[in-house]
C-alpha atoms as a PDB file:
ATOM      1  CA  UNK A   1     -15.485   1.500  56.626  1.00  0.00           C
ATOM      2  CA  UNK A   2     -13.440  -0.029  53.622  1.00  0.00           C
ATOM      3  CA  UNK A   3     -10.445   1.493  51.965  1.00  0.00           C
ATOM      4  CA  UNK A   4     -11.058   2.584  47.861  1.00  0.00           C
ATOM      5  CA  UNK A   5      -8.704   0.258  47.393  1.00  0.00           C
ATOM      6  CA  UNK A   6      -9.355  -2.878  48.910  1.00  0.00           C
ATOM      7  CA  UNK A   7     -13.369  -2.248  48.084  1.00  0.00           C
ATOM      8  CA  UNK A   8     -12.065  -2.454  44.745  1.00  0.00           C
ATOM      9  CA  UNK A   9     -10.185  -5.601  45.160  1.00  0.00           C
ATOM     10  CA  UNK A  10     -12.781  -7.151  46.538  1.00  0.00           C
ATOM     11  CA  UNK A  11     -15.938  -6.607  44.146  1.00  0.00           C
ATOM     12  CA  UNK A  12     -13.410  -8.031  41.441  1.00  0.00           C
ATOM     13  CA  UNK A  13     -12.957  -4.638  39.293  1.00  0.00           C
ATOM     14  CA  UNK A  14      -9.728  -4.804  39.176  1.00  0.00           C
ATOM     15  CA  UNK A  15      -9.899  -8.022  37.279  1.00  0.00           C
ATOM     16  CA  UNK A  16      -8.773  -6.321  33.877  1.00  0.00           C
ATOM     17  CA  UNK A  17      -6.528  -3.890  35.084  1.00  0.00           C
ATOM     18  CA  UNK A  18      -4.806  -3.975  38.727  1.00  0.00           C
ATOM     19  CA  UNK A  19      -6.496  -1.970  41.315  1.00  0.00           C
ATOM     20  CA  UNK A  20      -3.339   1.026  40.822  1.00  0.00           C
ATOM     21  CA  UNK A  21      -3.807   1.645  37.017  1.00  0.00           C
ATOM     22  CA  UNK A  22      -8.026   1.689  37.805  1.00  0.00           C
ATOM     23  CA  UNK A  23      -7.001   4.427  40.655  1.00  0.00           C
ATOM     24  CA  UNK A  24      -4.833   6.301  38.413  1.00  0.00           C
ATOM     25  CA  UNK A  25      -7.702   7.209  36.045  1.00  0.00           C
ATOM     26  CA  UNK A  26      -9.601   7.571  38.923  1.00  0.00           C
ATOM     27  CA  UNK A  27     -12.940   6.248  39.291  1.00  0.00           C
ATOM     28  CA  UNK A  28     -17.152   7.420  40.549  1.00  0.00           C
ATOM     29  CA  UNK A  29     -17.427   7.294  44.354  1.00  0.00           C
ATOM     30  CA  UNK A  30     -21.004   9.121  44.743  1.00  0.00           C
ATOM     31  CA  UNK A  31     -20.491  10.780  41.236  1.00  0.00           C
ATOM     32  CA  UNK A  32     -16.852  12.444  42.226  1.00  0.00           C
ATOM     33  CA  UNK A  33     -13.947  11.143  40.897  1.00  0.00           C
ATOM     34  CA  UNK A  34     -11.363   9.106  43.162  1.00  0.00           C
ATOM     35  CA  UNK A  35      -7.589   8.527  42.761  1.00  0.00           C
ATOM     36  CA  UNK A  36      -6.427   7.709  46.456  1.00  0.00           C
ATOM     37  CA  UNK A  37      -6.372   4.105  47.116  1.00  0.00           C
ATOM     38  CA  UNK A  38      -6.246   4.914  50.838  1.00  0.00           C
ATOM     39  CA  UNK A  39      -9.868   6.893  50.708  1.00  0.00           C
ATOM     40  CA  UNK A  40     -12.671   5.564  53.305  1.00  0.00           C
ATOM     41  CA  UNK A  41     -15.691   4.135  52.140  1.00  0.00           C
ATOM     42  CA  UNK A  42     -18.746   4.823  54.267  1.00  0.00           C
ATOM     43  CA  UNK A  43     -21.535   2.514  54.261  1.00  0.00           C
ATOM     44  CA  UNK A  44     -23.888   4.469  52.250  1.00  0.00           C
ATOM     45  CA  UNK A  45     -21.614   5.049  49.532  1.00  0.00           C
ATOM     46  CA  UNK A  46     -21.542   4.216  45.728  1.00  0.00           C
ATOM     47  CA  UNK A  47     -18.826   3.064  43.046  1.00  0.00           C
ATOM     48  CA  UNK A  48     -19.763   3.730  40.053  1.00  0.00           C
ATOM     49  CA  UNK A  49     -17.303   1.601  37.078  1.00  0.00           C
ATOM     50  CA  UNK A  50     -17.895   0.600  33.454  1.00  0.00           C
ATOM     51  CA  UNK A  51     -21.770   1.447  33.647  1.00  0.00           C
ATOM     52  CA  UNK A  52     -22.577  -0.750  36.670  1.00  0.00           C
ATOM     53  CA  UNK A  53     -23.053   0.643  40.307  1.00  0.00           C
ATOM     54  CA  UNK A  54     -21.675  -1.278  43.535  1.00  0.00           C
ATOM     55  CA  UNK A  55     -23.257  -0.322  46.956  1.00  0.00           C
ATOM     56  CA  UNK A  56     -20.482  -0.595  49.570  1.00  0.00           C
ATOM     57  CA  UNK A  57     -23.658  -1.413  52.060  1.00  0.00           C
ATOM     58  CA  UNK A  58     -23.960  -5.022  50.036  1.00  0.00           C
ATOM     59  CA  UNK A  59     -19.683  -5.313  50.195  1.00  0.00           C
ATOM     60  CA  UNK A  60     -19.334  -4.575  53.838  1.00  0.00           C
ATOM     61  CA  UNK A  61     -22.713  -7.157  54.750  1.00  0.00           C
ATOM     62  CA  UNK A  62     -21.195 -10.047  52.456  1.00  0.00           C
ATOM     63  CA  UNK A  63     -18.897 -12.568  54.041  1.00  0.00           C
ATOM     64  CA  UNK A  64     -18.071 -14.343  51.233  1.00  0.00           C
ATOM     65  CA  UNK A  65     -16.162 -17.310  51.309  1.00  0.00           C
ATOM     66  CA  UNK A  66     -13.017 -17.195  49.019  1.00  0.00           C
ATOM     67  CA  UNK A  67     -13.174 -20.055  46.101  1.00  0.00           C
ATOM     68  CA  UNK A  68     -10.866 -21.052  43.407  1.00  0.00           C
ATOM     69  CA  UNK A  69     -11.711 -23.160  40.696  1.00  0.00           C
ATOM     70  CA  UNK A  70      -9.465 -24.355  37.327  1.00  0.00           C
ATOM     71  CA  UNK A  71     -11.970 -24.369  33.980  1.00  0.00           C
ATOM     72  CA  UNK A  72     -10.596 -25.778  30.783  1.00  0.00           C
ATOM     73  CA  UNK A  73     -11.687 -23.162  28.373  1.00  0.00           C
ATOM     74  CA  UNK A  74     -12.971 -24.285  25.106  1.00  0.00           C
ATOM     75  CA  UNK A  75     -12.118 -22.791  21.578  1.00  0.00           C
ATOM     76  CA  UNK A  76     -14.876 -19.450  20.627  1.00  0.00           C
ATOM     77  CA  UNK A  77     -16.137 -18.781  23.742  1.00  0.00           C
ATOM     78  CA  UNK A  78     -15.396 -15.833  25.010  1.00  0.00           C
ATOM     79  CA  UNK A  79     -13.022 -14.527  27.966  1.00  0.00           C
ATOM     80  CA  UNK A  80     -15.786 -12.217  29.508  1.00  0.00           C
ATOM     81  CA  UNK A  81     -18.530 -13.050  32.387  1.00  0.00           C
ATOM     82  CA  UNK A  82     -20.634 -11.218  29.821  1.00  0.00           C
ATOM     83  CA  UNK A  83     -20.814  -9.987  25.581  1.00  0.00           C
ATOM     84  CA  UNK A  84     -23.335  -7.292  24.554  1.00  0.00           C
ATOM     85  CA  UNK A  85     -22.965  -9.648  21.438  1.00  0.00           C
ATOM     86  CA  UNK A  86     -24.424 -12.919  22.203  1.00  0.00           C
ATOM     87  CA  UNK A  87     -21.312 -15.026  22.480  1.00  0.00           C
ATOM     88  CA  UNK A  88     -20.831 -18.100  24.554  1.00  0.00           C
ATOM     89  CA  UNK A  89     -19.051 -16.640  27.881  1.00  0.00           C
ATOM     90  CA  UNK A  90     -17.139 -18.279  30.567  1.00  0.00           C
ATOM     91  CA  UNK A  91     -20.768 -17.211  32.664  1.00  0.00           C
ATOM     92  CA  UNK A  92     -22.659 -19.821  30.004  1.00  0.00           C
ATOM     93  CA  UNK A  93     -19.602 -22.515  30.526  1.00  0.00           C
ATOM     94  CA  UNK A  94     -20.324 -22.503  34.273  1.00  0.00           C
ATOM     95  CA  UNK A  95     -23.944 -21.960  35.066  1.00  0.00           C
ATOM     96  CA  UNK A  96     -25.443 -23.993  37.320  1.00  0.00           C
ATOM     97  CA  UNK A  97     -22.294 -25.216  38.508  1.00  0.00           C
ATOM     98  CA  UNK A  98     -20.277 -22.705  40.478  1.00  0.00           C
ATOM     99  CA  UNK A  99     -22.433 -20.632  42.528  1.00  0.00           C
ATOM    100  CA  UNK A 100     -20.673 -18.100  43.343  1.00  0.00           C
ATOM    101  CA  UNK A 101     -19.892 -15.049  41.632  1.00  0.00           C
ATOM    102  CA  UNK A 102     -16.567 -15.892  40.125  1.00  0.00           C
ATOM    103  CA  UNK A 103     -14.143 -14.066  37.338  1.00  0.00           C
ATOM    104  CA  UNK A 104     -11.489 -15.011  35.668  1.00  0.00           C
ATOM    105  CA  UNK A 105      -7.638 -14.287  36.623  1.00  0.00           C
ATOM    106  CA  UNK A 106      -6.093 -13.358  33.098  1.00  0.00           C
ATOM    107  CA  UNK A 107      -8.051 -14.262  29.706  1.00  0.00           C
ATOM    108  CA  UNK A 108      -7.663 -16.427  26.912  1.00  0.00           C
ATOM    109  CA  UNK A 109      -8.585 -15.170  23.569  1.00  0.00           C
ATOM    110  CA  UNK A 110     -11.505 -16.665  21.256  1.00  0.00           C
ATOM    111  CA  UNK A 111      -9.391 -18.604  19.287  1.00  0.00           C
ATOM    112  CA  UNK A 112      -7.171 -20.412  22.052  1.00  0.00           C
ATOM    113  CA  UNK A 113      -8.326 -22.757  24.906  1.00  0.00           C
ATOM    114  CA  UNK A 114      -6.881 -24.051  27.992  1.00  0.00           C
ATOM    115  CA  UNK A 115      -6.374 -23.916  31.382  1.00  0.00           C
ATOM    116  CA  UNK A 116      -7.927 -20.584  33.298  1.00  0.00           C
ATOM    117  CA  UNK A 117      -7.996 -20.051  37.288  1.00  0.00           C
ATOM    118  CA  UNK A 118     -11.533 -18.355  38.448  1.00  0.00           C
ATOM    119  CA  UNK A 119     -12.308 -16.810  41.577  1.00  0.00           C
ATOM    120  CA  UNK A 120     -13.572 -14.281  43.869  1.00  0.00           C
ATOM    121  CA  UNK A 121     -10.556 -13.280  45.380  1.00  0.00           C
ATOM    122  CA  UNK A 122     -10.002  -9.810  44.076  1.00  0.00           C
ATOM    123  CA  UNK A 123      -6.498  -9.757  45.992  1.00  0.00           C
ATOM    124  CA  UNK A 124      -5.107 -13.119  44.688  1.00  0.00           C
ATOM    125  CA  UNK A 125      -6.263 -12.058  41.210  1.00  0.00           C
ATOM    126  CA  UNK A 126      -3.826  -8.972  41.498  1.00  0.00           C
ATOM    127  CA  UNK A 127      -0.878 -10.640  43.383  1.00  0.00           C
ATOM    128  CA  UNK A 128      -0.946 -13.349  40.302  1.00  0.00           C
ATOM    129  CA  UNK A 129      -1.506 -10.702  37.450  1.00  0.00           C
ATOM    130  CA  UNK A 130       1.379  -8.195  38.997  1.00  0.00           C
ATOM    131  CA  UNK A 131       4.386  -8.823  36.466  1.00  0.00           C
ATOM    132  CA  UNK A 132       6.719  -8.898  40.152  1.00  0.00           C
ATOM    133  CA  UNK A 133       5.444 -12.798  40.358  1.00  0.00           C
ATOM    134  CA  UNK A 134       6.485 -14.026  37.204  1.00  0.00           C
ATOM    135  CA  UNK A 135       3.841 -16.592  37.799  1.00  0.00           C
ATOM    136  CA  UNK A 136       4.642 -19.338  34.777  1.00  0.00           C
ATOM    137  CA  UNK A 137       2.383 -20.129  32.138  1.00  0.00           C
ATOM    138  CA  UNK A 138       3.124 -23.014  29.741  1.00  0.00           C
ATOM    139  CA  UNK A 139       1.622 -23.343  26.202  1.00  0.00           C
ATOM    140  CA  UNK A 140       1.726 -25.865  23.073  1.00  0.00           C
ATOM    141  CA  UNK A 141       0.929 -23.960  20.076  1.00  0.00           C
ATOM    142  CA  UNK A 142       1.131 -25.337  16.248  1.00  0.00           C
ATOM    143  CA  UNK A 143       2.806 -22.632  13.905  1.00  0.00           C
ATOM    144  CA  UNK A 144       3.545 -22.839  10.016  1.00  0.00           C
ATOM    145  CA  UNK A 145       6.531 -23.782   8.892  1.00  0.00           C
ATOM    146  CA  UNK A 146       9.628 -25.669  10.494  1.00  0.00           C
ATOM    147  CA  UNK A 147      11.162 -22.950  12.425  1.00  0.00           C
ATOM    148  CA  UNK A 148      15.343 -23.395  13.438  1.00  0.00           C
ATOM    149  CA  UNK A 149      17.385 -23.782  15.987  1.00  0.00           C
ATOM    150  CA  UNK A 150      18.215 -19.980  15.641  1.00  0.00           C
ATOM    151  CA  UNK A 151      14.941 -18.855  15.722  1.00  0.00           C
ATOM    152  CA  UNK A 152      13.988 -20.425  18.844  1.00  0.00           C
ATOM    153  CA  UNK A 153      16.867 -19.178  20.143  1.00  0.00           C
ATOM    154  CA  UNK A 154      15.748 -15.629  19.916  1.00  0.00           C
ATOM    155  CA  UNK A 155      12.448 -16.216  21.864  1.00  0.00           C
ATOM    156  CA  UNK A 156      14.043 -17.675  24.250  1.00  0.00           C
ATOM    157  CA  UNK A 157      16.782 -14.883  24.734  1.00  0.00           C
ATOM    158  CA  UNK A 158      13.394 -12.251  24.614  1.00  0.00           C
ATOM    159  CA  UNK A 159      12.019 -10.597  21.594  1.00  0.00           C
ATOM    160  CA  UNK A 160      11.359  -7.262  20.984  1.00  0.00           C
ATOM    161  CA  UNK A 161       7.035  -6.758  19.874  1.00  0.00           C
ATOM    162  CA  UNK A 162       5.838  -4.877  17.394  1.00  0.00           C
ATOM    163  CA  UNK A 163       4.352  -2.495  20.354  1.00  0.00           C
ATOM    164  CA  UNK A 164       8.383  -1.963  20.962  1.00  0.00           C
ATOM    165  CA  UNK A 165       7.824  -4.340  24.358  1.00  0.00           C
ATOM    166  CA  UNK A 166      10.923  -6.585  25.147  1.00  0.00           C
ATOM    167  CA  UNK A 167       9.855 -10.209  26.477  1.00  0.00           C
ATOM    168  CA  UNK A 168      11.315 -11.861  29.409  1.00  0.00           C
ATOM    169  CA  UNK A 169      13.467 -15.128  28.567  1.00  0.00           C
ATOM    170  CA  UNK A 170      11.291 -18.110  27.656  1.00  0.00           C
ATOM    171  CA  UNK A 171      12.085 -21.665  27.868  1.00  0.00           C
ATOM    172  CA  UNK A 172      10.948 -23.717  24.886  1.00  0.00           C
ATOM    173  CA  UNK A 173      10.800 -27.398  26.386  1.00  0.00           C
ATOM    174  CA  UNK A 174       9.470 -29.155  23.511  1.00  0.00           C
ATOM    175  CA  UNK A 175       9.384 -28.955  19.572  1.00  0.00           C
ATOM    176  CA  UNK A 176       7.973 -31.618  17.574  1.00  0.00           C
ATOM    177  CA  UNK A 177       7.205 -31.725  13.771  1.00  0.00           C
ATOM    178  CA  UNK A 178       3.333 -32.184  12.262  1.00  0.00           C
ATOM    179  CA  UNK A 179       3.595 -32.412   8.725  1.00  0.00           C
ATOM    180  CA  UNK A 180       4.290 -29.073   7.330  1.00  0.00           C
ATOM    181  CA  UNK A 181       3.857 -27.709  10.404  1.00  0.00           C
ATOM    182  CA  UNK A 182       5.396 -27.648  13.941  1.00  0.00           C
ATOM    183  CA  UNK A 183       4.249 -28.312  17.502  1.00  0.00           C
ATOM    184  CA  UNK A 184       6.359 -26.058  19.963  1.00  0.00           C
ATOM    185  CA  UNK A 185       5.584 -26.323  24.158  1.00  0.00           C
ATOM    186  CA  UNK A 186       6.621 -22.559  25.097  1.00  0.00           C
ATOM    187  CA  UNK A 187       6.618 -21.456  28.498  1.00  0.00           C
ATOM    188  CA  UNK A 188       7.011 -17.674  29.970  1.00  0.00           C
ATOM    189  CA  UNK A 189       6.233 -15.785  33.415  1.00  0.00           C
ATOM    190  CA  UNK A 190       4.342 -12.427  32.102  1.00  0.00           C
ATOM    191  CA  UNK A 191       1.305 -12.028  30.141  1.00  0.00           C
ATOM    192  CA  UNK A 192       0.795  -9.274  27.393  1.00  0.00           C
ATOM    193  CA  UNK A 193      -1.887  -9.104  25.518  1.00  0.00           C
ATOM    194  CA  UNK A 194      -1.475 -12.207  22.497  1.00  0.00           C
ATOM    195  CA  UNK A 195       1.780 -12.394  24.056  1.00  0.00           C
ATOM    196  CA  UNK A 196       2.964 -15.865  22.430  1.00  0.00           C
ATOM    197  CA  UNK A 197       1.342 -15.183  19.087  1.00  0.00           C
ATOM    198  CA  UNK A 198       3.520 -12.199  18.946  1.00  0.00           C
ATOM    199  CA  UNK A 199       6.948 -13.814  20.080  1.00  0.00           C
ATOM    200  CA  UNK A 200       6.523 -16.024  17.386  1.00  0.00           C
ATOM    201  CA  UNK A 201       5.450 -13.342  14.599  1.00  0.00           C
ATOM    202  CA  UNK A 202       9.008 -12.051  15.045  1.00  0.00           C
ATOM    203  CA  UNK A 203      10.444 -14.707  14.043  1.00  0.00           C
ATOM    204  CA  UNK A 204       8.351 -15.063  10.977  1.00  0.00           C
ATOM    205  CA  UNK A 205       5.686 -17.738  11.911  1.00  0.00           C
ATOM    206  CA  UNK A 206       1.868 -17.624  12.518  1.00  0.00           C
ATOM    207  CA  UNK A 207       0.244 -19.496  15.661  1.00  0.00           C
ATOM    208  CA  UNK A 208      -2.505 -21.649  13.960  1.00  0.00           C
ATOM    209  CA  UNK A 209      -3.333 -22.814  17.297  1.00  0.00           C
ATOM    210  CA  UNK A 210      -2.676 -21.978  20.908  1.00  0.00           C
ATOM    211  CA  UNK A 211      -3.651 -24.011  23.903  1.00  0.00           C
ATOM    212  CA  UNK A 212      -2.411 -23.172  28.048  1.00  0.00           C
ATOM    213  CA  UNK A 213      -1.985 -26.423  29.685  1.00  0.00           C
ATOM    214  CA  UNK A 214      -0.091 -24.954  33.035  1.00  0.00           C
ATOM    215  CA  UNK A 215      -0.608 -22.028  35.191  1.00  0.00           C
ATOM    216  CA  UNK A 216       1.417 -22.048  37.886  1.00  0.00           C
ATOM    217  CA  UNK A 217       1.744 -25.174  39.678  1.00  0.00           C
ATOM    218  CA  UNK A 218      -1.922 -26.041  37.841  1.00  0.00           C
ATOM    219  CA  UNK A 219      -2.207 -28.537  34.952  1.00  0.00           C
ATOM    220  CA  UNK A 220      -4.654 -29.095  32.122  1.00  0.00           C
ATOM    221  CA  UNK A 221      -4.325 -32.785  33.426  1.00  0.00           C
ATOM    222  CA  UNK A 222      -6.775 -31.778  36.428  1.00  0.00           C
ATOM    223  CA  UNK A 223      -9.557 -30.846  33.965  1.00  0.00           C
ATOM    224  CA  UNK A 224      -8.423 -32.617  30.707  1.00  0.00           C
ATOM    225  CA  UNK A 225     -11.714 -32.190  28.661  1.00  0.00           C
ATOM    226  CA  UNK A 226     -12.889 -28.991  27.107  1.00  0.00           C
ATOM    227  CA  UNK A 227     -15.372 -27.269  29.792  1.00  0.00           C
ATOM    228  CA  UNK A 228     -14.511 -29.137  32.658  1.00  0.00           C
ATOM    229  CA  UNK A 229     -14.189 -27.463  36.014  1.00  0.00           C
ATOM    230  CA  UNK A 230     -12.350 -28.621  39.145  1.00  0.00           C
ATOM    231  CA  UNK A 231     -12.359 -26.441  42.615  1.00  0.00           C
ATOM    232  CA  UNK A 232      -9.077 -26.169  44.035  1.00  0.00           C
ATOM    233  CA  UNK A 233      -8.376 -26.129  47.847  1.00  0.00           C
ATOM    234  CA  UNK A 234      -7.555 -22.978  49.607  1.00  0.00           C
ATOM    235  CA  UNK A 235      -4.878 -24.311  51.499  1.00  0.00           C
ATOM    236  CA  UNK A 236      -3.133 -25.300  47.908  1.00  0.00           C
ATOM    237  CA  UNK A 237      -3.819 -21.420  46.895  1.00  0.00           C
ATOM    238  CA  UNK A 238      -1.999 -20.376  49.584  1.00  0.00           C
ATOM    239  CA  UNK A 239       0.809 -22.064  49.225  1.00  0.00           C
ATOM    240  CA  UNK A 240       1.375 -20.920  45.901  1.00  0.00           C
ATOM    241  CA  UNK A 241       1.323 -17.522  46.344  1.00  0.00           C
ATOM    242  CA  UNK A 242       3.508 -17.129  49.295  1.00  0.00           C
END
């Protein structure tokens, strides 16, 4: 037997949403819906998420080994394993070179690239993704304009969004001019949704471009080219998240 919960984990479900928010909707165990985490799986059982159907008699048979790997996302390819449109994936950026069935921890959106962590480790996906961590994330992005001293101050000191969310502090470790417009390196421990395009919309300037070159204690230096993939060692994992 499995718990709800932890079958959840596992499968990678809860790689959008942490395994508590997917349980407070509820979700299809044998066509009934399911809110306990703590409920028992039997072996003949079904869950039943976003159209697709896992068989807890394939979960409780695999032994998987648990694999991390850093990808350096390129620009317009989407942050999905799959698009009912036709768009380059992270699945087309590592075919035929990461065999096992991996997903990504977090997302990048079309028009930014970087670094991204992927796994199979539905439990380390979670533990880095639970705001409680305040796992760091470090970006350069190019905005319009030449912003002030002032200005930066305020992201730094937290913003309020337009969706009314107050940001945590964020350090701002490097601002360098381009013409008539300005590199900034930003760095922040929590991850909303276009998070860092929105900081800076507040204080009146547009992210032309966004790239993540640190997550964690990761760097864009281990897989400096577009596409490139590098596995990481367990024992490195675990350190991190301890």
């Amino acid at each position: 037997m499995i718990s709800l919960q932890k079958a959840i984990q596992t499968l990678g479900i809860s790689r959008r949403k942490s395994a508590d928010k997917i349980l407070k909707d509820g979700i299809l165990v044998n066509s009934k819906i399911i809110k306990e985490p703590w409920y028992e799986l039997e072996e003949e059982d079904t869950i039943k998420y976003e159209g697709k159907t896992y068989k807890i008699s394939e979960l409780l048979k695999r032994k998987e080994e648990k694999v991390y790997y850093l990808i350096n996302k390129p620009l317009d390819v989407i942050c999905a394993m799959e698009d009912p449109f036709g768009r380059k994936t992270i699945s087309d950026l590592i075919k035929n070179k990461i065999k096992e069935k991996v997903f990504h921890v977090g997302r990048l959106d079309l028009n930014s690239s970087g670094l991204l962590l992927l796994t199979n480790d539905g439990d380390l996906a979670n533990k880095l993704l639970h705001p409680k961590h305040e796992i760091s994330k470090t970006y350069t992005v190019i905005i319009n304009g030449h912003p002030t001293r002032e200005d930066l101050k305020k992201i730094e000191n937290g913003v309020v969004l337009e969706t009314g969310y107050k940001t945590n502090p964020a350090k701002i470790e490097k601002v360098k001019k381009q013409g008539s417009n300005h590199e900034v390196t930003i760095t922040i421990n929590e991850g909303k949704k276009r998070q860092v395009r929105l900081m800076f919309k507040v204080i009146g300037f547009k992210v032309k471009e966004l790239k993540r070159i640190k997550f964690g204690p990761f760097s864009i230096k281990e897989v400096p080219n577009p596409g490139n993939i590098k596995k990481i060692d367990p024992e490195i994992i675990k350190n991190f998240i301890k």
